[in-house]
Every structure is written in structure tokens, then in C-alpha cells.
Protein backbone atom coordinates (compact mmCIF):
# COMPACT_ATOMS: atom_id res chain seq x y z
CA UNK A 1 70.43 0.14 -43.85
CA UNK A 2 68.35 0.87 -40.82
CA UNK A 3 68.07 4.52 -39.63
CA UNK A 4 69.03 7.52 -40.87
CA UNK A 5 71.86 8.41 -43.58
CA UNK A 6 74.95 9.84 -43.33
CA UNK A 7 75.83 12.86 -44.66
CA UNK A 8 77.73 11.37 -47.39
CA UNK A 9 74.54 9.34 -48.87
CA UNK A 10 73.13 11.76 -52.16
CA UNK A 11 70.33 10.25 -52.39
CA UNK A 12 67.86 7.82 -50.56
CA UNK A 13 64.67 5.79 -50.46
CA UNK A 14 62.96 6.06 -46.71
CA UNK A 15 61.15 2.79 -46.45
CA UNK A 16 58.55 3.27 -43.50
CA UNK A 17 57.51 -0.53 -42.04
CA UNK A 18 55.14 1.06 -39.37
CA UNK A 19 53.62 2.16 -42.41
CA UNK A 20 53.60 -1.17 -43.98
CA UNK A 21 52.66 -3.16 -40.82
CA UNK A 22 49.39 -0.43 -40.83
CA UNK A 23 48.78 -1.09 -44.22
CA UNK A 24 48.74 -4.89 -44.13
CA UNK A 25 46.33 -4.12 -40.73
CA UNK A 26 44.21 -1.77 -43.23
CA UNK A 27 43.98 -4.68 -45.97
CA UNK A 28 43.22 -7.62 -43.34
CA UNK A 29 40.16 -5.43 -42.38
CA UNK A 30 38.93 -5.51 -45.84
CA UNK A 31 39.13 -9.46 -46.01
CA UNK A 32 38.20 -10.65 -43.18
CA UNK A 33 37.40 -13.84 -43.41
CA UNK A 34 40.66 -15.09 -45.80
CA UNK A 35 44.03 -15.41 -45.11
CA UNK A 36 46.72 -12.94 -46.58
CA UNK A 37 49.15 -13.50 -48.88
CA UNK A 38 51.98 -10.60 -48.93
CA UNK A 39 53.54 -10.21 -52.33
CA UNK A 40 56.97 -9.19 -52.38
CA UNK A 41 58.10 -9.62 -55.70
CA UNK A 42 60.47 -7.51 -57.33
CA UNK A 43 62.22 -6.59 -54.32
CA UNK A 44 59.02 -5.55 -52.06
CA UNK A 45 57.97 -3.15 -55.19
CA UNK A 46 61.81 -1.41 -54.73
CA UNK A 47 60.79 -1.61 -51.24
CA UNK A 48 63.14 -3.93 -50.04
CA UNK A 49 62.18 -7.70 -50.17
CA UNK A 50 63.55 -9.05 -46.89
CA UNK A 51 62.59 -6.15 -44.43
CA UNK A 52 59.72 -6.02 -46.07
CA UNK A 53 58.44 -9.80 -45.64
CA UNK A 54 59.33 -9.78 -42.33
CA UNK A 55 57.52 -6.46 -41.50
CA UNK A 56 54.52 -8.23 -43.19
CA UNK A 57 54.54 -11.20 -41.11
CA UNK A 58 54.55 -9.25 -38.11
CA UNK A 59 51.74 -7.40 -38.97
CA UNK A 60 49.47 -10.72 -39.31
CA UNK A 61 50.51 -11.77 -42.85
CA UNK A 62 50.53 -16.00 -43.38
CA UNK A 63 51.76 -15.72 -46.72
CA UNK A 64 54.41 -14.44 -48.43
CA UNK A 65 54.25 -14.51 -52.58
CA UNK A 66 57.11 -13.93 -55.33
CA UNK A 67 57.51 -14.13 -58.96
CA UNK A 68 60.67 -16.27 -59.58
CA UNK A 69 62.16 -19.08 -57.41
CA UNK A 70 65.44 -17.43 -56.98
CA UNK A 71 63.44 -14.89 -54.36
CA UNK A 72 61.87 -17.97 -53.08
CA UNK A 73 65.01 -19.04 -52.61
CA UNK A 74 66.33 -16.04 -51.41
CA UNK A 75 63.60 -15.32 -48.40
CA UNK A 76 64.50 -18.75 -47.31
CA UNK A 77 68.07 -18.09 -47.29
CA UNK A 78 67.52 -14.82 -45.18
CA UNK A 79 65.57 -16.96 -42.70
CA UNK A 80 62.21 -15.63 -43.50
CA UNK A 81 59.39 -17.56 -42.34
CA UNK A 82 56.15 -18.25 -43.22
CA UNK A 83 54.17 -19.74 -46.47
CA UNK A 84 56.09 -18.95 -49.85
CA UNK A 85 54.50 -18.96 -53.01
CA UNK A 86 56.38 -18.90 -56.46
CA UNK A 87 54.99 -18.90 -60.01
CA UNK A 88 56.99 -17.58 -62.68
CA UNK A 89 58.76 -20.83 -64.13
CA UNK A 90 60.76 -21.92 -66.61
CA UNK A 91 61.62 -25.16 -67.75
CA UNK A 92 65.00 -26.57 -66.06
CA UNK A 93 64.10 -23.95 -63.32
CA UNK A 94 65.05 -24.66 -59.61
CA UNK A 95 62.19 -27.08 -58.83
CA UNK A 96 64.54 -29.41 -56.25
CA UNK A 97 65.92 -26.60 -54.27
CA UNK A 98 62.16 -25.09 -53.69
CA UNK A 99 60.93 -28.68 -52.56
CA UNK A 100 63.06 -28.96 -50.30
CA UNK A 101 63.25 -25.15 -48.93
CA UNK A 102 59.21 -25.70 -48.49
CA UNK A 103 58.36 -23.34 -50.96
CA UNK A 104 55.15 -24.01 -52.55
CA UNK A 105 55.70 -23.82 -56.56
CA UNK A 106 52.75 -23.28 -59.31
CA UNK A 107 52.18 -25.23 -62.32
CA UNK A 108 49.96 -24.07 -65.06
CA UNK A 109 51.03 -26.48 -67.52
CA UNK A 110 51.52 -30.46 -67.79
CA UNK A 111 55.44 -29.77 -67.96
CA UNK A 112 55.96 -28.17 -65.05
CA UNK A 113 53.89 -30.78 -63.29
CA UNK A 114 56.43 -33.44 -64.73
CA UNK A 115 59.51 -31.05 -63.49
CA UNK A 116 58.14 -30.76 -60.09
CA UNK A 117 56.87 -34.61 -59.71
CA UNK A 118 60.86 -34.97 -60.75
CA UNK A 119 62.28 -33.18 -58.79
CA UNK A 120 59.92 -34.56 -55.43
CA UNK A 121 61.15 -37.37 -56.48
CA UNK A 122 64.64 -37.20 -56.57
CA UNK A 123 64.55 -35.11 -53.01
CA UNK A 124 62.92 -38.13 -51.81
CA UNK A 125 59.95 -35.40 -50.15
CA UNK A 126 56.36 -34.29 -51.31
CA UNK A 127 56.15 -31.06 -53.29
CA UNK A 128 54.01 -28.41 -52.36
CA UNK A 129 51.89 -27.44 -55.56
CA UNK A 130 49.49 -24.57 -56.98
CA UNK A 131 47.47 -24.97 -59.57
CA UNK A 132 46.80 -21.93 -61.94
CA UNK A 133 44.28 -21.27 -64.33
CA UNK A 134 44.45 -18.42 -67.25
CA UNK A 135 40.86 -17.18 -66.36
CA UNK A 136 41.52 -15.11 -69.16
CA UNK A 137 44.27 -13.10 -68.78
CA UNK A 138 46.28 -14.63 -71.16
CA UNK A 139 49.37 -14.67 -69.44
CA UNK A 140 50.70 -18.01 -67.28
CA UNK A 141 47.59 -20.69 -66.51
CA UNK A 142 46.06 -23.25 -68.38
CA UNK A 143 43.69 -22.77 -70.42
CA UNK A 144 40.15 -24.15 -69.43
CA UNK A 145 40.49 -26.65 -72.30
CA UNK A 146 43.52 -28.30 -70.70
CA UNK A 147 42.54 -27.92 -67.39
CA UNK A 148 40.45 -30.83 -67.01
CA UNK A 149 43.49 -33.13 -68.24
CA UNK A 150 45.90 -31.17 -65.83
CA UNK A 151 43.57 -31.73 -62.64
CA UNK A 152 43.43 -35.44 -63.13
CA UNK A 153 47.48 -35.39 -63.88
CA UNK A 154 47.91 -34.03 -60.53
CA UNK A 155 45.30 -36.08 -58.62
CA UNK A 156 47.60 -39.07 -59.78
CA UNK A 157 50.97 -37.58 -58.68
CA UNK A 158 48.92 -36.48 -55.18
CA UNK A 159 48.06 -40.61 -54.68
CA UNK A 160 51.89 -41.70 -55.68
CA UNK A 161 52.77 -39.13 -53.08
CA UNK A 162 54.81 -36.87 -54.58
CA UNK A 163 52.85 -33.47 -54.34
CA UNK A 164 50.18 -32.40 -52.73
CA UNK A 165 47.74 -29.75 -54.15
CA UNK A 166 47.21 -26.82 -51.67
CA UNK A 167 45.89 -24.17 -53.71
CA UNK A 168 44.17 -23.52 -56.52
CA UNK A 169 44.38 -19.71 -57.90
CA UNK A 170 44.09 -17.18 -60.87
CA UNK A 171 44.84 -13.70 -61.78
CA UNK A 172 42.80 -10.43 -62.81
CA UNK A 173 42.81 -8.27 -66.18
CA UNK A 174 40.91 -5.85 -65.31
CA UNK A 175 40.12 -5.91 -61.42
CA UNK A 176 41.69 -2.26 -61.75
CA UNK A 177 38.62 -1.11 -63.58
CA UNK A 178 35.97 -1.67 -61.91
CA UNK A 179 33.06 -2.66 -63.41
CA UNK A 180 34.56 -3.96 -66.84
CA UNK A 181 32.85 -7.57 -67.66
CA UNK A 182 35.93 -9.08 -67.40
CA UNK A 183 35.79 -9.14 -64.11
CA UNK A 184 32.64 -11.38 -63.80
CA UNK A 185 33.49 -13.27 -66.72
CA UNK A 186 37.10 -14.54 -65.07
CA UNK A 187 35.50 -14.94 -61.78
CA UNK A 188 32.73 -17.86 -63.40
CA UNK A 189 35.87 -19.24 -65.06
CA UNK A 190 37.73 -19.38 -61.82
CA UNK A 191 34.59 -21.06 -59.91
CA UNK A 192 34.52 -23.48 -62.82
CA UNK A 193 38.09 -24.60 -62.39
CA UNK A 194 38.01 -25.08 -58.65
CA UNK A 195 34.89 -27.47 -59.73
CA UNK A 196 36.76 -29.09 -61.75
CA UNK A 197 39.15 -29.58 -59.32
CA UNK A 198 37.28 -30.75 -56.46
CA UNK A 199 35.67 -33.33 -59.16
CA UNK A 200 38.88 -34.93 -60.07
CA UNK A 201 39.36 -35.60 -55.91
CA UNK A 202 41.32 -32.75 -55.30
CA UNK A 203 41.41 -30.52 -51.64
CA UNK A 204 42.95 -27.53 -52.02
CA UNK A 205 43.43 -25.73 -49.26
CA UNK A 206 42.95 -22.10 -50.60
CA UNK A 207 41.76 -20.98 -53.54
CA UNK A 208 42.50 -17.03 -54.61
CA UNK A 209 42.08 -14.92 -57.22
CA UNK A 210 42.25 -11.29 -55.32
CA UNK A 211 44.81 -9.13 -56.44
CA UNK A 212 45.36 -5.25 -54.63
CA UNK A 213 42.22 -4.09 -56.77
CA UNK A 214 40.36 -7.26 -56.09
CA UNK A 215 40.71 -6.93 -52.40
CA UNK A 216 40.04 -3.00 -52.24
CA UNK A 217 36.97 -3.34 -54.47
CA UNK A 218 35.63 -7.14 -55.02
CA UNK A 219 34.70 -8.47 -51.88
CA UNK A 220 32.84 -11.68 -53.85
CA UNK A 221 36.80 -12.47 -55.25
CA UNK A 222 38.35 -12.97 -51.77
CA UNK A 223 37.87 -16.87 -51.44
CA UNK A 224 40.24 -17.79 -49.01
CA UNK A 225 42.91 -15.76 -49.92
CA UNK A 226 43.89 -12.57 -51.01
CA UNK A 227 47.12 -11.55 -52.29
CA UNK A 228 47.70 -7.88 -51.83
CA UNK A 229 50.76 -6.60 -53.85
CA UNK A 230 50.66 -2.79 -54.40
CA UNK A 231 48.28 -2.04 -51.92
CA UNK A 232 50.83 -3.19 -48.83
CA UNK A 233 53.03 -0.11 -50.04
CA UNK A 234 50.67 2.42 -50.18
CA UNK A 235 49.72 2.87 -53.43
CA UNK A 236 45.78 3.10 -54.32
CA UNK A 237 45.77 0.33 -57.26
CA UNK A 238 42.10 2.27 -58.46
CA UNK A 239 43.27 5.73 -58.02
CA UNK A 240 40.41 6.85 -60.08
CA UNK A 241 38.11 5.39 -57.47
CA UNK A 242 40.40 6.91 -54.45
CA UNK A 243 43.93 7.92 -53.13
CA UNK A 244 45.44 6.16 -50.29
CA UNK A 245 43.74 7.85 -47.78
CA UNK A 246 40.29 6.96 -48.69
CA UNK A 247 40.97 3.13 -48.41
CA UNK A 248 43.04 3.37 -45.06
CA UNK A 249 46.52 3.39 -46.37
CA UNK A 250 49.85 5.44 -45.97
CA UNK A 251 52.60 5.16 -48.83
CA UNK A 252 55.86 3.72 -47.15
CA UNK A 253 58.15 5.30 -49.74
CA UNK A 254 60.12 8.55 -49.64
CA UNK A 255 62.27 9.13 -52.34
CA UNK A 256 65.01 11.71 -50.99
CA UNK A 257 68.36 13.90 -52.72
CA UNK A 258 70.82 16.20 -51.65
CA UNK A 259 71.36 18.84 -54.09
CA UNK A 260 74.17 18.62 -55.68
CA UNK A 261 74.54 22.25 -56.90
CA UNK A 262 73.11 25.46 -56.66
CA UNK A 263 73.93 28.15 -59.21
CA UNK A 264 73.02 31.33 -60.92
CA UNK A 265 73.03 31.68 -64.40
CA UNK A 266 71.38 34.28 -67.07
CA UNK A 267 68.17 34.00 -69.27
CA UNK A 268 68.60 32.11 -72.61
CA UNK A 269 70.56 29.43 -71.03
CA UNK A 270 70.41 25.93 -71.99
CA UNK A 271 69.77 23.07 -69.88
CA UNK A 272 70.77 19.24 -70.01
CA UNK A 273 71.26 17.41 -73.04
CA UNK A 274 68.96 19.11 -76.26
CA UNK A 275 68.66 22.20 -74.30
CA UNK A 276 65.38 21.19 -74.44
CA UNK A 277 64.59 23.86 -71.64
CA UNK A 278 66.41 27.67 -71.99
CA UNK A 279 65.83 29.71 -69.00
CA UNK A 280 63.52 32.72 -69.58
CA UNK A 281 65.50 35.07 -67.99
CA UNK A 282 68.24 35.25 -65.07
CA UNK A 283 67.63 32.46 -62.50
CA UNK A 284 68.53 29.95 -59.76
CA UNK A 285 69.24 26.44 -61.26
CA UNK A 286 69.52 22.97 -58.49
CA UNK A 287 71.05 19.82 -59.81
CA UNK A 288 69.07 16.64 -58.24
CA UNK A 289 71.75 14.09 -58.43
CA UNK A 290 69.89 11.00 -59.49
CA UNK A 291 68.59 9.63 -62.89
CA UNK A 292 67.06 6.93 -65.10
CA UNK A 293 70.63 4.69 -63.72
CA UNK A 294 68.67 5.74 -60.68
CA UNK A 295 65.22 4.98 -61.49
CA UNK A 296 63.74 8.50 -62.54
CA UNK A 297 62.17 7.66 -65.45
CA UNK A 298 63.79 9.62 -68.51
CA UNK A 299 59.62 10.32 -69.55
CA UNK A 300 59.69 12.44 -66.57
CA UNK A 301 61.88 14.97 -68.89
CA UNK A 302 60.20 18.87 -68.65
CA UNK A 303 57.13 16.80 -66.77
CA UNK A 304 58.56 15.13 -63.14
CA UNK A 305 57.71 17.07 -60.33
CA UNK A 306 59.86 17.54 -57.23
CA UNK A 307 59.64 19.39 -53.92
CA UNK A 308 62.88 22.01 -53.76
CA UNK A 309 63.03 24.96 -51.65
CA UNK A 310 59.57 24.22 -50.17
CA UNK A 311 57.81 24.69 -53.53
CA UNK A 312 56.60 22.25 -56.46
CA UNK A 313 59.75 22.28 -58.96
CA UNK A 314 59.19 20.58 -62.47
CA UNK A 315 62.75 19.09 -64.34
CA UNK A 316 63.89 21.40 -66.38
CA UNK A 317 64.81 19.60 -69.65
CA UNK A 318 65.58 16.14 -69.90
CA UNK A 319 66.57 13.47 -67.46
CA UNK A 320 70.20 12.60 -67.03
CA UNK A 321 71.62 9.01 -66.32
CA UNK A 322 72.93 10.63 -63.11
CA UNK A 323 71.06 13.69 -62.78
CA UNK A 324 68.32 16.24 -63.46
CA UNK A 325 67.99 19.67 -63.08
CA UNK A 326 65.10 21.87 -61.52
CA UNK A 327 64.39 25.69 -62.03
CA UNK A 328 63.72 27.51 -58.71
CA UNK A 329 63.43 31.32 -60.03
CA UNK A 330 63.92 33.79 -57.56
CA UNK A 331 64.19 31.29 -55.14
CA UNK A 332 67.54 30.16 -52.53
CA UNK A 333 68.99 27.37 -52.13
CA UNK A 334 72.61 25.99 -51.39
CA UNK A 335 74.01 22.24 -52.32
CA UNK A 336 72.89 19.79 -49.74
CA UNK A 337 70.06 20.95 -49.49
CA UNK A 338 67.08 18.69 -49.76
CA UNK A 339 65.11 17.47 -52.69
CA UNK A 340 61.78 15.14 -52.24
CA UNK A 341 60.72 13.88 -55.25
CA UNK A 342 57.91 11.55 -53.45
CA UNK A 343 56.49 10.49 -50.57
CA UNK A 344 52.99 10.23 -48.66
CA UNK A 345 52.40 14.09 -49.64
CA UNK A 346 52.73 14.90 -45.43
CA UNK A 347 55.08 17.79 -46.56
CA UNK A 348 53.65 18.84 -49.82
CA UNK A 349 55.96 16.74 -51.37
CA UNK A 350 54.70 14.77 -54.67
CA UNK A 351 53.29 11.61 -54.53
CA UNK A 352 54.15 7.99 -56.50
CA UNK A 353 51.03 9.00 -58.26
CA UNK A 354 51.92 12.19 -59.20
CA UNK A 355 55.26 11.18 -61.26
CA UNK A 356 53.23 8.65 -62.43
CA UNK A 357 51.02 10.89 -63.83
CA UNK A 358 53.80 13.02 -65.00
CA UNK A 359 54.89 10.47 -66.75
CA UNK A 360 52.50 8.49 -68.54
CA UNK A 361 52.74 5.49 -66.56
CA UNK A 362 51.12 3.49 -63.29
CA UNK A 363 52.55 4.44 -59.56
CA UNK A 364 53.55 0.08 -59.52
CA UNK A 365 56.23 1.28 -62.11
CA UNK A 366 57.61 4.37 -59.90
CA UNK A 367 58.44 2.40 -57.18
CA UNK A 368 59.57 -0.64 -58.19
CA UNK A 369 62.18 0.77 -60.66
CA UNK A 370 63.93 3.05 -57.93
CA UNK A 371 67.29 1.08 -58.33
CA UNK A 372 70.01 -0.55 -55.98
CA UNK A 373 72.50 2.71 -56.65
CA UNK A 374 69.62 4.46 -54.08
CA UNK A 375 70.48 3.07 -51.32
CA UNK A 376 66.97 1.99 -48.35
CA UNK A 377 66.95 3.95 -45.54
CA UNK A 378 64.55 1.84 -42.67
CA UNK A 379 62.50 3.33 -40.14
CA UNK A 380 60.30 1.78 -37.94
CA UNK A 381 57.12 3.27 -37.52
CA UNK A 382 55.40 1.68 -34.30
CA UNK A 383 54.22 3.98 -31.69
């Protein structure tokens, strides 16, 4: 949905690209010397996947990188361009269709590697392959005990022809806290493995490790490749180091309702299921009309800020599936009206980080669960 919204629309997500195209401008700066990988997984972080990929690529990104084939798949069907990386796989997963859309797939284990090999095979083309290594996460990877075994495996299928190794690549615990010895500890296991790698005759082309912390903050992790995730939206990954601002970047998420009504009522008053909030006295009450079918996290009961009125509202009891309501006092309002509940903070409005706050949680999660009932709202930010 490019441009504005009708006056129908309730509610709306405002997904600013010049924003984004800044952003990936602002993280290029950082990492000079590597190439960028634009990870738009999950739908762009509720961002919109396709828009946002393609806004990416304009602004200088090489790469793009998901989490399951099927938006591999997906990107490719849209006509997206550029270098795809996938790694979340299953076995029996989609390993033929990625071949031969040129995606380039990740194995961390010696099945995969026999899936892939198949299915190169069988489309009768070589498969572009990643190699990952758990450097201790302890999520997908090998483990540095198998690794030696899995290096050699592909070095094999790489002289029958059927892959070719471009990459070689790991993932962060902790690169969002600074200075925990994790950090050095996973990069000496990621230096190992590309060692290892190089000693069993492979080339990769890139190696990366550099998540949206790792390029912000670890300029020793950038390799040849970083793979910015949160960052490209706006959202400080380290907010206890800084906010947006202070690394050069501009949230591209507004989160937008129209009130959906506006009434009076008298003190000792219930509100929303529990009456878990009784008004104090006489007041104004707003009804937001979105919820946790929405998005709005149902932890953001009593807590979730939201900008009504021109003033800081908190939800007044708990969270709806399809609606919350906010206690303005004294203050007017009629239905239509607008409520922000995020957004860069231009206005005074909240920020990601401020519901996150509100509710327990990281700014990643805010975003990224603002669901398809809110419909995206595009504008385009270039001067």
C-alpha cells in the first residue's frame, strides 16, 4: 500500500524507506571495508519484506538474508534481486527449488549437506552453500567437534561439482552486551573454523559473523560481511550504549489509530476486561482500536504508552484482542482522532523502545509482531 490511507483504514503502520535507504547508508559507513548483507526475515521485522529488500538494494545493499526458504523463495518470486541467503532448515525442506532460484542455502550439519548435494543433483546445477558453525551459541551450527568432518564432506561434493562453498559464517550470544567474554571467546572459535576450512581446500568467498550489535560496536567481527538485521529499521540493538540517534539512525516505523470512541463517563468506573483500572473520578475515556490480534502486546496492560490528544496516555486496564483503552482526564477528543503509539519520537510520540520497556521485552519483538490485520502504509523518503 503505497501512500497515504484512506479514511476508512483504523489503524496503520507508516513504513518510511528514505529512512531505511539512510539507515543502510549509516551502517555501510560503519563497515567499510565488507559487503552488506540486509536481513529481512520475518517480513522486514513487520516492516514489509519485499519493499523493504528492494529499498535495501537501492541503498547499496549486495545481500539480502532470511530465515526460512519459503521467503527465499518468496523474494525470488517478487523479482527481487540480488544475493539471498537462507538458513533455517529442516529436513525434506525446499532444497531443489532454492538451487535452482540461486538462493544460497546453509548447512550446519552432515544431513543437510546430503539434502542439498541431492537436490544439485537432481536439478542437474551447482548449489550455492554456507557453512555455519555454532561458535557457541547453541542454536543451528556445528559444533567445532564435527566441523572438521563437515569441511572435508563439502570439499568432496565442491570437486564432484555439485556445490560450491561461498561463505563461511556464525552467529553472536552476546554481541548485545558489550564487553561479555563471550564475545571474544566465539570470535577465536569462528577464526578457528574458517582455518579449518581453508585447510581442507576450501575458498569461501565471505566469511561473517556481524550481527546489528556486532556491526555498531565490534569493528574486529566485520570480516567480509556484515549482516545488519535490526539496525536497518531503526532500532539501537545496544540501547544501553545509545538510542538511534547516537549511531546515525532514524526508526522507519510509525504505528498509527483512529480512535474509535470518545466518551464521558463518572469516577469508579471500570475498564476492559478485570476492571483492572476504575477511573478516579469523572473523565474522558478513547478507545484505540487495535490489540494483541493486532500486535499490542497484552503485557502492555496498565503499562503501554501512547500519544492521544498531544499528551503521553498509558492503557488503562488490560489489552483487548481488538482494542485498548486510554484515560485522557480533562482532556478533548472526538473519534477519528489520532492515536500514535510509536514512531521516531519527532512528535513526542513513544518510541519501539519505549513499549518495549513498558513491556518487559526487546524493541526486535515490537516491531516484528505488528500483524497483517495493520495494514503498511509506504512513503518514500528521498529528498
Amino acid at each position: 500500500m503505497m501512500g497515504g490511507p484512506g479514511a476508512r483504514v483504523r489503524a496503520w503502520a507508516e513504513i518510511d524507506l528514505g529512512a531505511l535507504r539512510a539507515n543502510v547508508a549509516a551502517l555501510r559507513a560503519k563497515a567499510p571495508g565488507a559487503a552488506f548483507m540486509a536481513v529481512v526475515k520475518a517480513d522486514a521485522y513487520g516492516h514489509g519484506m519485499v519493499p523493504c529488500a528492494r529499498a535495501a538494494l537501492e541503498a547499496g545493499a549486495q545481500w539480502l538474508g532470511v530465515a526460512t526458504p519459503d521467503e527465499a523463495l518468496a523474494l525470488r518470486a517478487a523479482g527481487v534481486g540480488g544475493r539471498v541467503l537462507c538458513w533455517l532448515w529442516t529436513p525434506g525442506g525446499p532444497w531443489r527449488e532454492c538451487v535452482e532460484a540461486d538462493v544460497e542455502v546453509t548447512v550446519s550439519a552432515s544431513w543437510a549437506l546430503t539434502e542439498v548435494t541431492a537436490a544439485a543433483r537432481a536439478a542437474g546445477r551447482t548449489a550455492r552453500v554456507q557453512l555455519k558453525i555454532d561458535a557457541g551459541l547453541g542454536r543451528n551450527g556445528a559444533q567445532p567437534a564435527e566441523w572438521p568432518a563437515l569441511t572435508r564432506a563439502a570439499r568432496a561434493a565442491e570437486r564432484d561439482g555439485l556445490i560450491k562453498v561461498t561463505g563461511v559464517w556464525a552467529h553472536f550470544s552476546c554481541a548485545d552486551e558489550p564487553g561479555h567474554p563471550a564475545i571474544d571467546r566465539e570470535l577465536e572459535v569462528f577464526r578457528r573454523a574458517v582455518a579449518q576450512a581453508e585447510d581442507a581446500g576450501l575458498t569461501p568467498e565471505v566469511r561473517h559473523i556481524a550481527n546489528s550489535p556486532g556491526t555498531l560496536t565490534l569493528p574486529e567481527s566485520h570480516f567480509d560481511l556484515v549482516r545488519p538485521g535490526v539496525a536497518m529499521y531503526g532500532i539501537s540493538p545496544v540501547p544501553q550504549v545509545g538510542g538511534p540517534a547516537d549511531f546515525g539512525l532514524r526508526p522507519v516505523m510509525t504505528l498509527r489509530a483512529r480512535l474509535a470512541s470518545v466518551k464521558r463517563v463518572p469516577g469508579g468506573h471500570g475498564v476492559s476486561y478485570g476492571h483492572h483500572y476504575v477511573t478516579p473520578g469523572d473523565t474522558t475515556l478513547a478507545l484505540v482500536p487495535v490489540g494483541y490480534a493486532d500486535g499490542v502486546p497484552r503485557h502492555a496492560s496498565s503499562a503501554g504508552p501512547v500519544l492521544v490528544a498531544g499528551k503521553w496516555r498509558t492503557v488503562a486496564g488490560r489489552v483487548a484482542m481488538d482494542q485498548f483503552v486510554v484515560d485522557l482526564g480533562g482532556d478533548a477528543a472526538v473519534a477519528g482522532d489520532e492515536a500514535v503509539l510509536f514512531g521516531p519520537g519527532d512528535a513526542g510520540e513513544p518510541t519501539a523502545e519505549d513499549w518495549a520497556r513498558a513491556c518487559g521485552t526487546i524493541a526486535y519483538e515490537i516491531v516484528t509482531r505488528i500483524g497483517p490485520r495493520v495494514p503498511r502504509v509506504y512513503v518514500d523518503g528521498r529528498p
